[in-house]
Protein backbone atom coordinates (compact mmCIF):
# COMPACT_ATOMS: atom_id res chain seq x y z
CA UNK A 1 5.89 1.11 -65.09
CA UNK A 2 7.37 -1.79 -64.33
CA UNK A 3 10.77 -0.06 -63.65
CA UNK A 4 9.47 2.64 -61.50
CA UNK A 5 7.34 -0.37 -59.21
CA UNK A 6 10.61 -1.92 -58.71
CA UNK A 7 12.63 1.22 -57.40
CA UNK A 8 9.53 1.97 -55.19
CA UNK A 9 10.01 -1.16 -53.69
CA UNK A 10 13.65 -1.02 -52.99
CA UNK A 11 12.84 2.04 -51.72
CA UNK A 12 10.11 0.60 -49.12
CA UNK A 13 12.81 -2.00 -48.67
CA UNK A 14 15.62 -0.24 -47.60
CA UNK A 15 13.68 2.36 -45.23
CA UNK A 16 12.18 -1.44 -43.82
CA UNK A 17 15.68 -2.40 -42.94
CA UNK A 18 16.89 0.58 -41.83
CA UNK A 19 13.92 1.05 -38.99
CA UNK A 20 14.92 -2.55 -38.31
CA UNK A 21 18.07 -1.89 -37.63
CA UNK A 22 17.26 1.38 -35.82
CA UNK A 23 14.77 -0.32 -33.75
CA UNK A 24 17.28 -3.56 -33.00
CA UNK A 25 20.45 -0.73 -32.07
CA UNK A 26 18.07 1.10 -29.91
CA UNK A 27 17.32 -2.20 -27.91
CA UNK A 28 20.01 -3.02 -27.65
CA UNK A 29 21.47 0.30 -26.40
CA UNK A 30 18.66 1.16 -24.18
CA UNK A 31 19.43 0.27 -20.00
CA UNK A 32 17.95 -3.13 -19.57
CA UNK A 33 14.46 -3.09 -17.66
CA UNK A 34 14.18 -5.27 -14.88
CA UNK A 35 12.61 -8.43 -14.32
CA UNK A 36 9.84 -7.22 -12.74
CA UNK A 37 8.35 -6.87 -16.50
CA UNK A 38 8.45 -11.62 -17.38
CA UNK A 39 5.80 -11.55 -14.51
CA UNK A 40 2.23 -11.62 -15.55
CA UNK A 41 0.40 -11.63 -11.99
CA UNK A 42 1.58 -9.86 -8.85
CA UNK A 43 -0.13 -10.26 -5.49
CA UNK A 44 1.73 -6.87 -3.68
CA UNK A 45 3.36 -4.35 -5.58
CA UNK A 46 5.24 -1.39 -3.62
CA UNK A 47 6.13 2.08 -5.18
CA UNK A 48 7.15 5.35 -4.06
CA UNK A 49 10.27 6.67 -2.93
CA UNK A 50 13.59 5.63 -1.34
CA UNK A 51 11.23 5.24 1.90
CA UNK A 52 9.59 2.15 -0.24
CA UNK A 53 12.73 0.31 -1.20
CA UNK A 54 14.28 0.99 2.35
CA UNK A 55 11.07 -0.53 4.05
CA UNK A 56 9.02 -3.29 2.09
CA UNK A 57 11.00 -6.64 1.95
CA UNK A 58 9.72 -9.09 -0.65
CA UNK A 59 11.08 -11.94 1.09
CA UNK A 60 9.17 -11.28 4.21
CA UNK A 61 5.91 -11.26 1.91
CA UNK A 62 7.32 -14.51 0.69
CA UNK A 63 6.70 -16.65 4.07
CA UNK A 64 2.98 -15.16 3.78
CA UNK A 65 2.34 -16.65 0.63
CA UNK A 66 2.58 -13.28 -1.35
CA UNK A 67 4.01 -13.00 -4.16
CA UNK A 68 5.51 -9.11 -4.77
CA UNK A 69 7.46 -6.26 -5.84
CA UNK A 70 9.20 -3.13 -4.66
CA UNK A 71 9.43 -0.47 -7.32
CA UNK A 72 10.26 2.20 -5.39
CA UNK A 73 12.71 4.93 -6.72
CA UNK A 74 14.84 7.78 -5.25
CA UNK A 75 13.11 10.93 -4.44
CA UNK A 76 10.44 9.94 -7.15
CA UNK A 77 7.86 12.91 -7.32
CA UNK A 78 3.93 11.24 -7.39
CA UNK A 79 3.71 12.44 -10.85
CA UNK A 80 6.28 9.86 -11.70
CA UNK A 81 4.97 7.41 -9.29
CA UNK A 82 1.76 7.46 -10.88
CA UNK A 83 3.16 6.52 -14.35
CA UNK A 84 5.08 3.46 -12.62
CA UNK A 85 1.53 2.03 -11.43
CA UNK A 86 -0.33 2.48 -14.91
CA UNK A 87 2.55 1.03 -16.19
CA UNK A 88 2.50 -1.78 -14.00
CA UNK A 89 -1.31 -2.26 -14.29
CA UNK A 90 -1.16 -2.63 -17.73
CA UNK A 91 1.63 -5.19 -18.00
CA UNK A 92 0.69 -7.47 -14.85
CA UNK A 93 -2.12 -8.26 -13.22
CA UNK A 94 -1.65 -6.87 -9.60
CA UNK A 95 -3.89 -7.62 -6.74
CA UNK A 96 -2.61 -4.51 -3.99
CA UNK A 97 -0.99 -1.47 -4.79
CA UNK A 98 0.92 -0.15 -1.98
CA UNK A 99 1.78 3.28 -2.37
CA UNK A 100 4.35 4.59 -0.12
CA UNK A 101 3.70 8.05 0.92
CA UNK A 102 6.74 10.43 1.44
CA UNK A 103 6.17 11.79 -1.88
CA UNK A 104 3.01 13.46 -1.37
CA UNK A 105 4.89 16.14 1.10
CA UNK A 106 6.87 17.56 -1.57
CA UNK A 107 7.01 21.27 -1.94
CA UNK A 108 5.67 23.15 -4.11
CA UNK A 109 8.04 23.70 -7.85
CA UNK A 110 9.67 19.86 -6.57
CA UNK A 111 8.81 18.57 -9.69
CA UNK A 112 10.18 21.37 -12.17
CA UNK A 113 13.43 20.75 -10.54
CA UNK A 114 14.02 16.62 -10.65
CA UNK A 115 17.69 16.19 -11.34
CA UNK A 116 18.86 13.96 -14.09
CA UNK A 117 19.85 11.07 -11.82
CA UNK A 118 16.75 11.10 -10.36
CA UNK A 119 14.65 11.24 -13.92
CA UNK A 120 16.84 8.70 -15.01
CA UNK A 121 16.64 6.27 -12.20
CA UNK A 122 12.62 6.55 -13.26
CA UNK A 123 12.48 6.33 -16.38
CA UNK A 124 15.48 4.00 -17.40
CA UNK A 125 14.10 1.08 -16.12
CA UNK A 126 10.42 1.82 -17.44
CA UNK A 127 9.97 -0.38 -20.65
CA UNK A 128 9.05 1.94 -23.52
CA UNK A 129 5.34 2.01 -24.22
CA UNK A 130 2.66 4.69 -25.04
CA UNK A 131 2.45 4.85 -21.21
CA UNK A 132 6.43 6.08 -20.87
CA UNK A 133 6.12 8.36 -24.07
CA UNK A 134 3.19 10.00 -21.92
CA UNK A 135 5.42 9.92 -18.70
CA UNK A 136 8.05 11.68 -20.89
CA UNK A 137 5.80 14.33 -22.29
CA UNK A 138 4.16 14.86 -18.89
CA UNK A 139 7.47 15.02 -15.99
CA UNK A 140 10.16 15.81 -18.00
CA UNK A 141 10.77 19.48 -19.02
CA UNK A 142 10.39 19.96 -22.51
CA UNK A 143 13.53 21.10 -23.20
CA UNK A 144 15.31 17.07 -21.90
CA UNK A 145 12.17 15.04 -23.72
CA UNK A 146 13.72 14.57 -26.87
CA UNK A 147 16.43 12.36 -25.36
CA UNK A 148 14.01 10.05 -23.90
CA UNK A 149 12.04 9.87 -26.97
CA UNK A 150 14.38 8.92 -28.85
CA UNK A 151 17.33 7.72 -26.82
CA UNK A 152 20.14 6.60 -29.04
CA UNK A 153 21.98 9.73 -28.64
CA UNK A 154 21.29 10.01 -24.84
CA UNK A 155 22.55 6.68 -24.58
CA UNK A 156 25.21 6.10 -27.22
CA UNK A 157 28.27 5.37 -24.75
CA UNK A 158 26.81 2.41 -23.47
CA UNK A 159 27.85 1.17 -27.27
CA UNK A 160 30.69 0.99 -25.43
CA UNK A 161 29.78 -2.04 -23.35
CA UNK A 162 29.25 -4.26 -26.26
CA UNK A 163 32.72 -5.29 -25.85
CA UNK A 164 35.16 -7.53 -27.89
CA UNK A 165 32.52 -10.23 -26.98
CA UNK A 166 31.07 -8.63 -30.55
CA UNK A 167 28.08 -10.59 -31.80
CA UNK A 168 27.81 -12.93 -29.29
CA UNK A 169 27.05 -9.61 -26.79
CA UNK A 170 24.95 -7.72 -29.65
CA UNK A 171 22.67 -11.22 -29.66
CA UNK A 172 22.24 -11.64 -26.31
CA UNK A 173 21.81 -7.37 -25.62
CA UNK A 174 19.14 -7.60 -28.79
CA UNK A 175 17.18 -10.95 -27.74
CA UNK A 176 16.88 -10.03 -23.90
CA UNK A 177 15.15 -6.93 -22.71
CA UNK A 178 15.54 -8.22 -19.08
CA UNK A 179 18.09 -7.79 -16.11
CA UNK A 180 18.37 -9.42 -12.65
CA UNK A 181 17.91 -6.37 -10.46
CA UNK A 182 21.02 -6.39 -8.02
CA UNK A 183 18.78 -5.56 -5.15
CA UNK A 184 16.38 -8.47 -3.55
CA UNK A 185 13.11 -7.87 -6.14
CA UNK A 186 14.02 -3.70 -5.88
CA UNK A 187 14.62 -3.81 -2.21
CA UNK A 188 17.83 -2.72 -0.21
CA UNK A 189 19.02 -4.88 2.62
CA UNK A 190 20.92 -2.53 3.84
CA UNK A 191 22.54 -3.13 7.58
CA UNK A 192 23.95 -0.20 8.59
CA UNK A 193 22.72 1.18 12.18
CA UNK A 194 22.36 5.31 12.95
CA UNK A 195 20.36 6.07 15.79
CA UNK A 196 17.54 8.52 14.74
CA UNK A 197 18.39 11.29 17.39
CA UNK A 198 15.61 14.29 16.43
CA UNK A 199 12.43 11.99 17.13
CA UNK A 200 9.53 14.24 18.57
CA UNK A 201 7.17 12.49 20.71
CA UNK A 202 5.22 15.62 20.61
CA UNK A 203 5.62 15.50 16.84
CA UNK A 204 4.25 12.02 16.69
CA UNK A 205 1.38 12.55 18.33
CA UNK A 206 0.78 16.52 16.56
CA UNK A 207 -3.09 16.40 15.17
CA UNK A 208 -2.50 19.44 13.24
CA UNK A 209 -3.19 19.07 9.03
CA UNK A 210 -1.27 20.77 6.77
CA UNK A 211 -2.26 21.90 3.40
CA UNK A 212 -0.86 18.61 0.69
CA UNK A 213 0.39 20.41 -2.65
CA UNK A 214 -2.23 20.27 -5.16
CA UNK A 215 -0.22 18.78 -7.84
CA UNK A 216 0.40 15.95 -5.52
CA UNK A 217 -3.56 15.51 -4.89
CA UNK A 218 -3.75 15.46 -8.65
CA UNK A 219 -1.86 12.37 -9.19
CA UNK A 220 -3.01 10.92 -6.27
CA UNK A 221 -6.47 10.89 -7.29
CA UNK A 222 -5.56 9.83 -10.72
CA UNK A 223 -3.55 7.15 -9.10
CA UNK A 224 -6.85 5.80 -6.92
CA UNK A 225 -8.74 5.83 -10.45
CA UNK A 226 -6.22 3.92 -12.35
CA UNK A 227 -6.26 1.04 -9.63
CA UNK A 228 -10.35 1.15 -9.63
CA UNK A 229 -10.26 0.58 -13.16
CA UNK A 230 -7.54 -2.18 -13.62
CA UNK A 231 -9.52 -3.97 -10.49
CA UNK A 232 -6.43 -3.48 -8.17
CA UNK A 233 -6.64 -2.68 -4.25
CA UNK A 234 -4.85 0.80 -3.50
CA UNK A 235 -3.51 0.60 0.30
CA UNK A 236 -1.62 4.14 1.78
CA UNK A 237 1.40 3.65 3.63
CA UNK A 238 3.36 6.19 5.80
CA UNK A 239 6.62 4.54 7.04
CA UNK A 240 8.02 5.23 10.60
CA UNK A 241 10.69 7.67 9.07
CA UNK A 242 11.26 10.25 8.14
CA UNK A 243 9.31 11.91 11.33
CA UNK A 244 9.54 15.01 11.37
CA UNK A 245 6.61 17.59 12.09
CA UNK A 246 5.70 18.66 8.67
CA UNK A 247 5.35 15.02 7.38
CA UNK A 248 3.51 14.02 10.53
CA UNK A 249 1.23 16.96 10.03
CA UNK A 250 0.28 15.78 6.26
CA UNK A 251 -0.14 12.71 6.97
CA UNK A 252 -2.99 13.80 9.22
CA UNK A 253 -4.76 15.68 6.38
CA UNK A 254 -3.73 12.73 4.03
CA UNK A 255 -5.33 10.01 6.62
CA UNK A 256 -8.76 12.26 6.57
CA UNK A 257 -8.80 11.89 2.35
CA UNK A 258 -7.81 8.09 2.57
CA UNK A 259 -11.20 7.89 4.76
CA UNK A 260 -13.33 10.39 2.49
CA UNK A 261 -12.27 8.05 -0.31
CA UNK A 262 -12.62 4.57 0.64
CA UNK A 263 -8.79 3.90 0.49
CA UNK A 264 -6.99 1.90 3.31
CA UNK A 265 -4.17 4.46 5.15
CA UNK A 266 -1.46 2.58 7.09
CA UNK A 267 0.19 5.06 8.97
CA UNK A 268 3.32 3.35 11.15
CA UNK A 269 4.30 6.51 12.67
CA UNK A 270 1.20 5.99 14.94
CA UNK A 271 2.34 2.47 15.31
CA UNK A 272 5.88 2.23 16.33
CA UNK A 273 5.52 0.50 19.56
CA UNK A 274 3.26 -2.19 17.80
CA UNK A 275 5.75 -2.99 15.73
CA UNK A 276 8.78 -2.88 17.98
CA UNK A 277 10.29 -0.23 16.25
CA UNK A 278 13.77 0.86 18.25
CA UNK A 279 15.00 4.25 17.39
CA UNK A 280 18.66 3.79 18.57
CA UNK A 281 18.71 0.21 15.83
CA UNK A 282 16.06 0.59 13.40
CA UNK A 283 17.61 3.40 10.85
CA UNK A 284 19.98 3.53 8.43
CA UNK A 285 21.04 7.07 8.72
CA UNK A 286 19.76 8.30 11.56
CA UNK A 287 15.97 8.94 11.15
CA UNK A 288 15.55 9.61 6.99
CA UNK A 289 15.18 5.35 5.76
CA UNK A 290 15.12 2.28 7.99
CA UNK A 291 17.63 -0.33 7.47
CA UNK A 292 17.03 -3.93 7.11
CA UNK A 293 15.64 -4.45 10.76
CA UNK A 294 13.32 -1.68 10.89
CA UNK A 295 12.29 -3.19 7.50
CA UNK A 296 11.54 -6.63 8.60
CA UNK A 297 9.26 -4.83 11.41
CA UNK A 298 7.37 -3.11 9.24
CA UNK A 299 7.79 -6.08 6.21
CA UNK A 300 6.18 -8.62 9.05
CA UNK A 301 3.03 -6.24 10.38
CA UNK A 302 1.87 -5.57 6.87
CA UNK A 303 2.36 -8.85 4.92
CA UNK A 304 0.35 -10.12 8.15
CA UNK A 305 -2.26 -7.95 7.19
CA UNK A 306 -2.75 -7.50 3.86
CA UNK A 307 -2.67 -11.57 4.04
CA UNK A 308 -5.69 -11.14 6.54
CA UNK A 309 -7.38 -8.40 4.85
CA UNK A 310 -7.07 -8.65 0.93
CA UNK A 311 -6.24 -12.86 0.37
CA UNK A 312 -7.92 -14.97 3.10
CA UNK A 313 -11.26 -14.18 1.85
């Protein structure tokens, strides 16, 4: 009996140390996620798309007193977007969450055909929780999940960047979870000028509403939910680009849910000259993101009133 209590327990043993050292390689493999993740409280957090990191500047926030965040991603789809904030509801306490708005004029079948790159720039930097395994099982088409599951395959070349440093790196890439985003807290500064040529006044000013996808809606609402239960503000904002007459015409139906809901709608495509915004200076490539100026506009108007609104109380 004896004997057989022993081999068991080698047995238990050995498949112990092996998860360990599956776990520890799979760590230590896995893209680093960013710092966002060592902060407990948040004041602002952004998300969305491109639009987000292209327009909301931290360090603007900064000489208000708030403390925040830009998660936005490339072309993320709301479904996406939507994991991101449970995500970042359940690891920090967050007073605002801004959600920036392109992505809820997506077309209909967008989200069947996310390319890798953009899946990856999603999920890669999402730390992996029962949250991400639902994200996984959820956006990504059943046939890719199984290499976000379980990712050492998907990532095995990055083995390669544990160099001839050897332990030292293997230490450092198993004890830190954590990288220094090389944007300013997941914003781009970028300073490039394009003059946004196809602006429509007539476009600006359109009051027609156009039908939102209904997958969209779905997330949407679930995002409003999720920040009603985890106690945070949800605040909708449209940036000043892109402008062009289908967006403006969503954003009309999306401003009339915002007030059916009780949800603050920002829209700065009805407040360009309030903000100074100057189409030949204020875009980065010529009407689709703003650059760094157009950012500070829009950076200064809404840390000035999310300040007023949500923190002088």
């Amino acid at each position: 009996m004896n004997i057989h209590i022993q081999r068991i327990t080698k047995v238990i043993a050995f498949l112990g140390l092996l998860c360990i050292l599956v776990y520890g390689l799979t760590i230590a493999l896995l893209p680093k996620i960013p710092d966002f993740y060592q902060e407990d409280e948040w004041d602002v957090v952004f998300f969305g798309t491109s639009a987000s990191y292209c327009s909301f500047n931290p360090a603007v926030f900064d000489e208000y007193g708030l403390k925040s965040y830009n998660r936005g991603r490339q072309q993320q789809p709301i479904n996406y977007t939507y994991y991101y904030i449970k995500d970042a509801l359940e690891t920090s306490d967050i007073d605002v969450v801004v959600l920036e708005t392109l992505a809820l004029t997506y077309w209909e079948g967008y989200e069947v055909f996310t390319e890798e790159g953009v899946r990856d720039s999603s999920l890669n930097d999402m730390r992996y929780s029962k949250t991400k395994v639902e994200a996984i099982l959820d956006c990504v088409p059943r046939e890719k999940q199984i290499g976000y599951l379980f990712p050492l395959d998907k990532y095995h070349s990055n083995w390669e960047k544990l160099d001839d440093q050897s332990f030292p790196t293997l230490w450092e890439a198993l004890c830190s979870r954590y990288d220094k985003e090389s944007s300013e807290r997941g914003f781009f500064p970028w300073d490039s000028i394009q003059e946004c040529f196809y602006l429509s006044k007539e476009a600006l000013d359109s009051e027609v509403r156009r039908y939102i996808y209904d997958f969209n809606m779905k997330y949407l609402n679930l995002i409003k939910e999720e920040c009603k239960e985890q106690g945070a503000k949800l605040v909708l904002v449209r940036t000043p680009l892109p402008c062009e007459d289908y967006i403006v015409e969503i954003m009309n139906t999306l401003e009339e849910w915002a007030k059916a809901n009780d949800v603050e709608f920002i829209n700065y495509m009805d407040m360009t000259e309030e903000i100074g915004m100057n189409w030949k200076q204020d875009s980065l490539d010529g009407g689709s993101h703003l650059n760094v100026y157009g950012a500070e506009k829009v950076s200064g108007h809404l840390a000035k009133h999310l300040k007023e609104q949500y923190f002088n109380q």
